[in-house]
Protein backbone atom coordinates (compact mmCIF):
# COMPACT_ATOMS: atom_id res chain seq x y z
CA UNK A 1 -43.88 12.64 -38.20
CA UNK A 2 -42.91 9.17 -37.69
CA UNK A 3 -39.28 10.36 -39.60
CA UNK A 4 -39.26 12.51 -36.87
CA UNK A 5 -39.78 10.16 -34.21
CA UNK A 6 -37.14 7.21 -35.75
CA UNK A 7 -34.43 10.54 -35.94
CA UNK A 8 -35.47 11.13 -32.25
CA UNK A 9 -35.25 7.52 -30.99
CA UNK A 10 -32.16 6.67 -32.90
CA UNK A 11 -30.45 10.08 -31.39
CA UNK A 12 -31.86 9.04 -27.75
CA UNK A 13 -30.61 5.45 -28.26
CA UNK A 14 -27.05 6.89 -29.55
CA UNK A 15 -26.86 9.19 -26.37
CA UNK A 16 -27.70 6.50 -24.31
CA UNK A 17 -25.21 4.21 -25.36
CA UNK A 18 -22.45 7.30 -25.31
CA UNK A 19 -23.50 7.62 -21.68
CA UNK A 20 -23.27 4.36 -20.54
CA UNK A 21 -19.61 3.97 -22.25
CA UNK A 22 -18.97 6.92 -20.08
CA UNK A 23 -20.03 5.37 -16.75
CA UNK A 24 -17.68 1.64 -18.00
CA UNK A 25 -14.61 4.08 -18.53
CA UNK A 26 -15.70 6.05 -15.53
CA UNK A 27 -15.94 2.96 -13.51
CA UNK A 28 -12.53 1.23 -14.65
CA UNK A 29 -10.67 4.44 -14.16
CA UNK A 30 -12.41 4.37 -10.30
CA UNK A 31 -11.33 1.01 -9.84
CA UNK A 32 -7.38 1.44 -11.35
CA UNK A 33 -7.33 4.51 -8.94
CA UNK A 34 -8.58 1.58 -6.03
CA UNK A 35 -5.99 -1.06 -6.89
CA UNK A 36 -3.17 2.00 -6.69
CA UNK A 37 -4.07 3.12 -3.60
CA UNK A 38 -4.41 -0.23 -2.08
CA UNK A 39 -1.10 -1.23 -3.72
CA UNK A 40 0.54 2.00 -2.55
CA UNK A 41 -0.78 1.54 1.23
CA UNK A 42 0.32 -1.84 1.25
CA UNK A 43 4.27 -0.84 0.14
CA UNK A 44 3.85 1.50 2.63
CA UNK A 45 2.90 -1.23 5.48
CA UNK A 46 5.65 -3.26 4.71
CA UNK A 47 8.31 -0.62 4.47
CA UNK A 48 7.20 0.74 7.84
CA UNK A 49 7.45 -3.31 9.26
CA UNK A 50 10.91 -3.41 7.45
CA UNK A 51 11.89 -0.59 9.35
CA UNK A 52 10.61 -1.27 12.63
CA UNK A 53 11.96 -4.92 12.58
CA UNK A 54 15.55 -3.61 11.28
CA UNK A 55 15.51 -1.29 13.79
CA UNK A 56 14.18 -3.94 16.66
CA UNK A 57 17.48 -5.68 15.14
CA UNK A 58 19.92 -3.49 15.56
CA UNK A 59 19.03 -2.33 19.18
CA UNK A 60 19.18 -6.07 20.43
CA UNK A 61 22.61 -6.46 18.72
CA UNK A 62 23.69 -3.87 20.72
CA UNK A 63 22.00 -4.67 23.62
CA UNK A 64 23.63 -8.09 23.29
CA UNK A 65 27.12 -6.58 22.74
CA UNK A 66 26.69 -4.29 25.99
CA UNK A 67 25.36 -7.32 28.11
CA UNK A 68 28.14 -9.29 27.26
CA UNK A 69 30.96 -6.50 27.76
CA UNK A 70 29.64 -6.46 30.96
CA UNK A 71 29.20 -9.78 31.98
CA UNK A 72 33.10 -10.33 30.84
CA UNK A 73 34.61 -7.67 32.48
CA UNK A 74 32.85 -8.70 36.02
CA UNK A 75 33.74 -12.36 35.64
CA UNK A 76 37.15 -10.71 34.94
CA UNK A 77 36.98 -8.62 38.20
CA UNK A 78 36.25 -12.09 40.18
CA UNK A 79 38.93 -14.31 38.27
CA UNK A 80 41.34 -11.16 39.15
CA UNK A 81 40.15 -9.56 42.42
C-alpha cells in the first residue's frame, strides 16, 4: 500500500508541476499578446497624429498662398487704380 501511495504522490506531484508549466507558458503567451496590442495601438496613434499634423500642414500652406494672392493683387489694385 504505501507503493501505492509513493506511485500516487509522485503522479500527483508530476501533474502538478505539468500544470503549473502550463499556466507560465499560458501567462507569457497572455502577456506577448499585451505588448502587441499595446505596440500596435500605439503605431496606430502616431500614424493617425502624422496624418492629422501633415494634413494641418498642407491646408495652412495653402491658406497662406491664397492670403497672400490676395493681399498682392489688392495692393496692386491701389498702386494701379
Amino acid at each position: 500500500m504505501a507503493h501505492r501511495l509513493q506511485q500516487s504522490s509522485a503522479a500527483f506531484e508530476e501533474a502538478l508541476a505539468e500544470q503549473m508549466e502550463a499556466e507560465r507558458r499560458r501567462a507569457e503567451e497572455l502577456r506577448r499578446r499585451a505588448v502587441r496590442r499595446s505596440q500596435t495601438r500605439r503605431r496606430r496613434r502616431v500614424r493617425r497624429r502624422g496624418n492629422a499634423r501633415f494634413i494641418a500642414l498642407v491646408v495652412i500652406l495653402v491658406a497662406t498662398a491664397v492670403l497672400v494672392t490676395i493681399g498682392m493683387f489688392q495692393l496692386l489694385f491701389l498702386v494701379m487704380g
